[in-house]
Protein backbone atom coordinates (compact mmCIF):
# COMPACT_ATOMS: atom_id res chain seq x y z
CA UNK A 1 1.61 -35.71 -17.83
CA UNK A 2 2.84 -32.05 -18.24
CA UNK A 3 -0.21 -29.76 -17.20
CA UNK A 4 -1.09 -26.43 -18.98
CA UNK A 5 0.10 -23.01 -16.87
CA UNK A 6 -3.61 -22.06 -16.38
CA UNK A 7 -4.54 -25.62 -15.91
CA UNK A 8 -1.96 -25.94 -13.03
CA UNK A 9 -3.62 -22.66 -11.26
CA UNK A 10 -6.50 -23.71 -10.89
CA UNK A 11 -5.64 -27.51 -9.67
CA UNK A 12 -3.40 -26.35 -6.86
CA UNK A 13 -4.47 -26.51 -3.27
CA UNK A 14 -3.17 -23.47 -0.59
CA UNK A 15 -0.66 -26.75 0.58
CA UNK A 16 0.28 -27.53 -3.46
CA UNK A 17 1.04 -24.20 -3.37
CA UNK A 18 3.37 -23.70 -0.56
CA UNK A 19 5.16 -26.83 -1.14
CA UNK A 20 5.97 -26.59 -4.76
CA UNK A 21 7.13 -23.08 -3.62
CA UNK A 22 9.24 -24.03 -1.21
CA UNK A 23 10.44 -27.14 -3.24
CA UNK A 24 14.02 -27.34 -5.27
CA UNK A 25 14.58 -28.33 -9.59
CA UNK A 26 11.67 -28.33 -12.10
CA UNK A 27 9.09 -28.60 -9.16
CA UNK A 28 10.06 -25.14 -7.74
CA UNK A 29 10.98 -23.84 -11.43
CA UNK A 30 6.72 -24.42 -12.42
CA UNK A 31 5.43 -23.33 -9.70
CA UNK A 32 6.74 -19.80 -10.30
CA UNK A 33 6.34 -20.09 -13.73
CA UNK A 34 2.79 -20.47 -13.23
CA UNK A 35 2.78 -17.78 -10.28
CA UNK A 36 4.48 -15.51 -12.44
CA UNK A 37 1.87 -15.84 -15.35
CA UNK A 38 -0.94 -15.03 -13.02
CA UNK A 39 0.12 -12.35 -11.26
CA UNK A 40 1.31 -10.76 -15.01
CA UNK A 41 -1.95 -11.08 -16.33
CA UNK A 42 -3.32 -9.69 -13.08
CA UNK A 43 -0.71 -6.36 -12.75
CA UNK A 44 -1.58 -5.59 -16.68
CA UNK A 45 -5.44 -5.79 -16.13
CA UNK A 46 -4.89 -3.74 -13.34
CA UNK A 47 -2.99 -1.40 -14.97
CA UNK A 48 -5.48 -0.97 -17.94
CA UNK A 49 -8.73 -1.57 -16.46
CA UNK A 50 -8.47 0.38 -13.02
CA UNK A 51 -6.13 3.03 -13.50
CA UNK A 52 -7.01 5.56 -15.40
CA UNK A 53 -3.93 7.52 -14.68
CA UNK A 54 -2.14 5.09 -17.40
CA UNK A 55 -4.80 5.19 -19.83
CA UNK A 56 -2.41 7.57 -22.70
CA UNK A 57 -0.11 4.85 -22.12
CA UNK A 58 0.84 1.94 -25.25
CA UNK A 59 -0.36 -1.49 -24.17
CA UNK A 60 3.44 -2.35 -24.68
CA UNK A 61 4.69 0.10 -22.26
CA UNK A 62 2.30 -1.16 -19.58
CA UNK A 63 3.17 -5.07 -20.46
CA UNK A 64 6.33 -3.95 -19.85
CA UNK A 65 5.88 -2.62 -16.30
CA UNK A 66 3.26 -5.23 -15.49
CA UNK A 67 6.47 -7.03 -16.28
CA UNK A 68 8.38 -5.86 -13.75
CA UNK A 69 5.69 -5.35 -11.05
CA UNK A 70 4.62 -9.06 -11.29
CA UNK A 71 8.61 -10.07 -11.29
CA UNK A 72 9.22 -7.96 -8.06
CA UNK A 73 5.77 -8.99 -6.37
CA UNK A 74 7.36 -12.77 -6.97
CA UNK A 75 10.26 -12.14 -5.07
CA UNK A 76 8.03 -10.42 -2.32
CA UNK A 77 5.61 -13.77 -1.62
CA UNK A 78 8.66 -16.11 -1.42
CA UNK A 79 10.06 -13.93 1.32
CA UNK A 80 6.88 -13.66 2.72
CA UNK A 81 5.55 -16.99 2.32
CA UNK A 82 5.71 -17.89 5.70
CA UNK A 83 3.13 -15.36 6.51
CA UNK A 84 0.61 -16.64 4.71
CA UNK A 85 -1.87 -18.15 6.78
CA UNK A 86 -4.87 -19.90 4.46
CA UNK A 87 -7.83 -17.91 5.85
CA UNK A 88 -7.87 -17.60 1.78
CA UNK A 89 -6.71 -18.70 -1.76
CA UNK A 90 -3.25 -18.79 -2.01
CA UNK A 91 -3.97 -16.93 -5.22
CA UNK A 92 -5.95 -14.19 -3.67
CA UNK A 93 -3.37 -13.40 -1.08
CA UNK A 94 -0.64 -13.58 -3.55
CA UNK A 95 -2.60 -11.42 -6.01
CA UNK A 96 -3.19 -8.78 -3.43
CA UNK A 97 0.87 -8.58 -2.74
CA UNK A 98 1.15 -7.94 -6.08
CA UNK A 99 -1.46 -5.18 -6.44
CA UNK A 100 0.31 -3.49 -3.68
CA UNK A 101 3.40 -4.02 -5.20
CA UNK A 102 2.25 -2.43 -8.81
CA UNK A 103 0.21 0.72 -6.77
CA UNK A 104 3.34 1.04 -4.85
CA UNK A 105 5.02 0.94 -7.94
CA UNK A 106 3.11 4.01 -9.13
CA UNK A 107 3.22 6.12 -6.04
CA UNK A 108 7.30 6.16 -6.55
CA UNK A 109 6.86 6.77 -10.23
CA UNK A 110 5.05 9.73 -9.79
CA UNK A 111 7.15 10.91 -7.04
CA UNK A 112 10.59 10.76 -8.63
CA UNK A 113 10.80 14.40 -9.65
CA UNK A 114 8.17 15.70 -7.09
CA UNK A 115 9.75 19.32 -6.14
CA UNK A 116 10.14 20.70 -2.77
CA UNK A 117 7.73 23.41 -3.69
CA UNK A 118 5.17 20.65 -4.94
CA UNK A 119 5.41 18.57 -1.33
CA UNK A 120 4.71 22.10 0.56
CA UNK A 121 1.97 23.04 -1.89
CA UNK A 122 0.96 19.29 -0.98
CA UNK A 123 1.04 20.08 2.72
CA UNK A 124 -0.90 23.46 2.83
CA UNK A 125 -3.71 22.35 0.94
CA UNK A 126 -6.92 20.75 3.25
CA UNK A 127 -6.34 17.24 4.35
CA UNK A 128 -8.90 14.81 2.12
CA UNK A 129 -12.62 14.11 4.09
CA UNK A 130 -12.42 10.58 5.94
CA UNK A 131 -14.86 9.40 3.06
CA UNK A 132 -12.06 9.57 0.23
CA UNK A 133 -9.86 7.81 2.60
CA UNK A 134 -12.06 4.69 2.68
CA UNK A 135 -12.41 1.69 0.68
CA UNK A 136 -15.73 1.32 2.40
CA UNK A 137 -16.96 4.57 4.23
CA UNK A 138 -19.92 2.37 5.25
CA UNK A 139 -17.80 -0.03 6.80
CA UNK A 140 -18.81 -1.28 10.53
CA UNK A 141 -21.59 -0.17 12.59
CA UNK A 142 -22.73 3.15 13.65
CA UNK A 143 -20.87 3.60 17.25
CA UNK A 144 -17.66 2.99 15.00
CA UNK A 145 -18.64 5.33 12.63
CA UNK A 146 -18.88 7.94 14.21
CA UNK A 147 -15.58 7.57 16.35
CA UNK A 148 -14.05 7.30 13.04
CA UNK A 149 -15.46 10.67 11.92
CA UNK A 150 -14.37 12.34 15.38
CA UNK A 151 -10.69 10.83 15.48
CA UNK A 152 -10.43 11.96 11.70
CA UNK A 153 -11.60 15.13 12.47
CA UNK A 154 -9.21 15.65 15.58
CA UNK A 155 -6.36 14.15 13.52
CA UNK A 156 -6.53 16.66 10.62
CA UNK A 157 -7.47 19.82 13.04
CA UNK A 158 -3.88 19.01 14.74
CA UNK A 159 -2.01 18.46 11.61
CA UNK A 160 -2.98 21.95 10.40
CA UNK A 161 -2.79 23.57 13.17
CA UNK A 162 -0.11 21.91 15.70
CA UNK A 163 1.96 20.49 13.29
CA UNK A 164 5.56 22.80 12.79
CA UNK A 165 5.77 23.25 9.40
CA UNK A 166 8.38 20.61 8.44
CA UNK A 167 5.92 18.07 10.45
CA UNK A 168 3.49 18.79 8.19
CA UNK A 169 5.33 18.46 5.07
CA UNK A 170 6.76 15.05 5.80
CA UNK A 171 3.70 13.61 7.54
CA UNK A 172 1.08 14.79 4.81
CA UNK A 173 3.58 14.25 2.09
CA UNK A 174 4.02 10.80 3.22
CA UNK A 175 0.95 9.04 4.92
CA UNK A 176 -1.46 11.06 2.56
CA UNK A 177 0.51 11.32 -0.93
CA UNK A 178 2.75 8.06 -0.38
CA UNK A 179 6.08 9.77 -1.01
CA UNK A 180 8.83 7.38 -0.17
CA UNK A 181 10.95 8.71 3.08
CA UNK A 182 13.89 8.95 0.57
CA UNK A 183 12.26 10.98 -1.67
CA UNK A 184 11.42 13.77 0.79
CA UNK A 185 14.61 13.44 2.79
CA UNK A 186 16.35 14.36 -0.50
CA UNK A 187 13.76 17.46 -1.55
CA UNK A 188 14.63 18.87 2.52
CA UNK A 189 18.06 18.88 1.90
CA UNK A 190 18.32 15.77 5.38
CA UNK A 191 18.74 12.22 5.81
CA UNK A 192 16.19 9.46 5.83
CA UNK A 193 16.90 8.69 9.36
CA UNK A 194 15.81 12.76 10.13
CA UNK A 195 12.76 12.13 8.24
CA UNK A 196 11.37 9.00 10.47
CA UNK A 197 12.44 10.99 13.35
CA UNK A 198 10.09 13.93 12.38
CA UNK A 199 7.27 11.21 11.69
CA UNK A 200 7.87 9.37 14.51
CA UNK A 201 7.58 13.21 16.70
CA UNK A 202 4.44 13.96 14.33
CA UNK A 203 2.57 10.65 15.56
CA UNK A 204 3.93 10.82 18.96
CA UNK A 205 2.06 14.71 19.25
CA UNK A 206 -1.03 12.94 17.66
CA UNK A 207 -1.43 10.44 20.03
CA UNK A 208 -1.10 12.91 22.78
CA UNK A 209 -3.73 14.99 21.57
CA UNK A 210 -6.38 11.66 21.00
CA UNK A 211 -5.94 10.57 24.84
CA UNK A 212 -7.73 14.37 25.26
CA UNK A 213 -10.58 12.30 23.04
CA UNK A 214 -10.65 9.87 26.38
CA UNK A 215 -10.73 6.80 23.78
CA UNK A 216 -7.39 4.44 24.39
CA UNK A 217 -5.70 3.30 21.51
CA UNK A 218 -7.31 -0.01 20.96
CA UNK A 219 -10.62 1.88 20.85
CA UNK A 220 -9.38 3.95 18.57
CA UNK A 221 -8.13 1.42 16.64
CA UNK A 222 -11.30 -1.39 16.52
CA UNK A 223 -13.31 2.06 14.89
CA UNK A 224 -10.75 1.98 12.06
CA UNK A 225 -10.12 -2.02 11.80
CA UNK A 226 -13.37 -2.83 9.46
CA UNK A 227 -13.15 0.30 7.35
């Protein structure tokens, strides 16, 4: 009996899922059929619901790249199928790889012809307030809290202030404004392997300066883990 694509969704386990997946001929081919459709409709709901960035944009043009977001985020969950672990849906995780996928998506967009002058502009300007960089400032309990608001306040006091200029630039450009490594490598005139070197330096100094906080790293980390 052939079963609907929305039908078939719904019916599959987190195990259906996997092993239809991971199966070969028409067993295989449905499965992604069906995985494709859901993620599509999710990218293009996502795209004109939640960003309002896209909102002069024709719902053709954003079909389109929902298009290509959902094809891409396909070919990331079968290479990262063995990762998934079933504390969920199969359809959640797989709908939150795609989500990713389509924001990442965006961040590169907008970044394509991002100047050099833009990226230092970028740099100079006051790091964000820990609150905008939270899904859920309220996140954890109150000991937590508050080392979160102390390491973020460390963090951005030695970014301004420590940082050599070209430190800043890639680090801010990067881990605040999500320009790929490529991207920046190619605005400073360097290779990409030049640009992880000066992130790598960048984190190296900010770890440095945190041990002065006299929290270790897995302290620091378990205030940031539930945020």
């Amino acid at each position: 009996m052939k079963r609907d694509s929305g039908v078939a969704e719904r019916e599959r386990t987190n195990e259906d899922w996997l092993h239809d997946l991971q199966s070969e001929g028409i067993t295989q081919t449905r499965a992604l059929q069906d995985l494709r459709e859901y993620l599509l409709k999710a990218v293009f709901l996502y795209y004109h619901r939640r960003r309002s960035d896209l909102s002069h944009l024709a719902r053709d043009e954003l079909a389109q790249m929902a298009e290509d977001a959902a094809q891409d985020a396909v070919l990331k969950i079968l290479d990262k199928l063995d990762t998934f672990r079933g504390d969920s849906k199969f359809t959640t995780w797989a709908y939150r790889v795609a989500i990713n996928q389509a924001a990442g998506d965006l961040r590169r967009r907008r970044w394509d012809n991002v100047s050099l002058d833009a990226m230092q502009e970028a740099a100079d300007e006051a790091l964000p307030p820990l609150l905008a960089t939270l899904e859920d400032p309220t996140a954890g309990d109150p000991d937590n809290r508050a080392t979160r608001n102390q390491v973020w306040q460390f963090i951005t006091d030695v970014i301004e202030n420590e940082f050599t200029e070209r430190q800043r630039i890639v680090f801010v450009n990067q881990y605040f404004h999500g320009v790929p490594p490529a991207t920046i490598a190619e605005q400073l005139g360097t290779n990409r392997n030049n640009i992880y070197k000066i992130s790598h330096d960048g984190r190296v100094k900010l770890k440095d300066r945190l041990v002065k906080l006299g929290l270790s790293e897995d302290e620091i980390l378990a205030a940031f883990q539930d945020s």
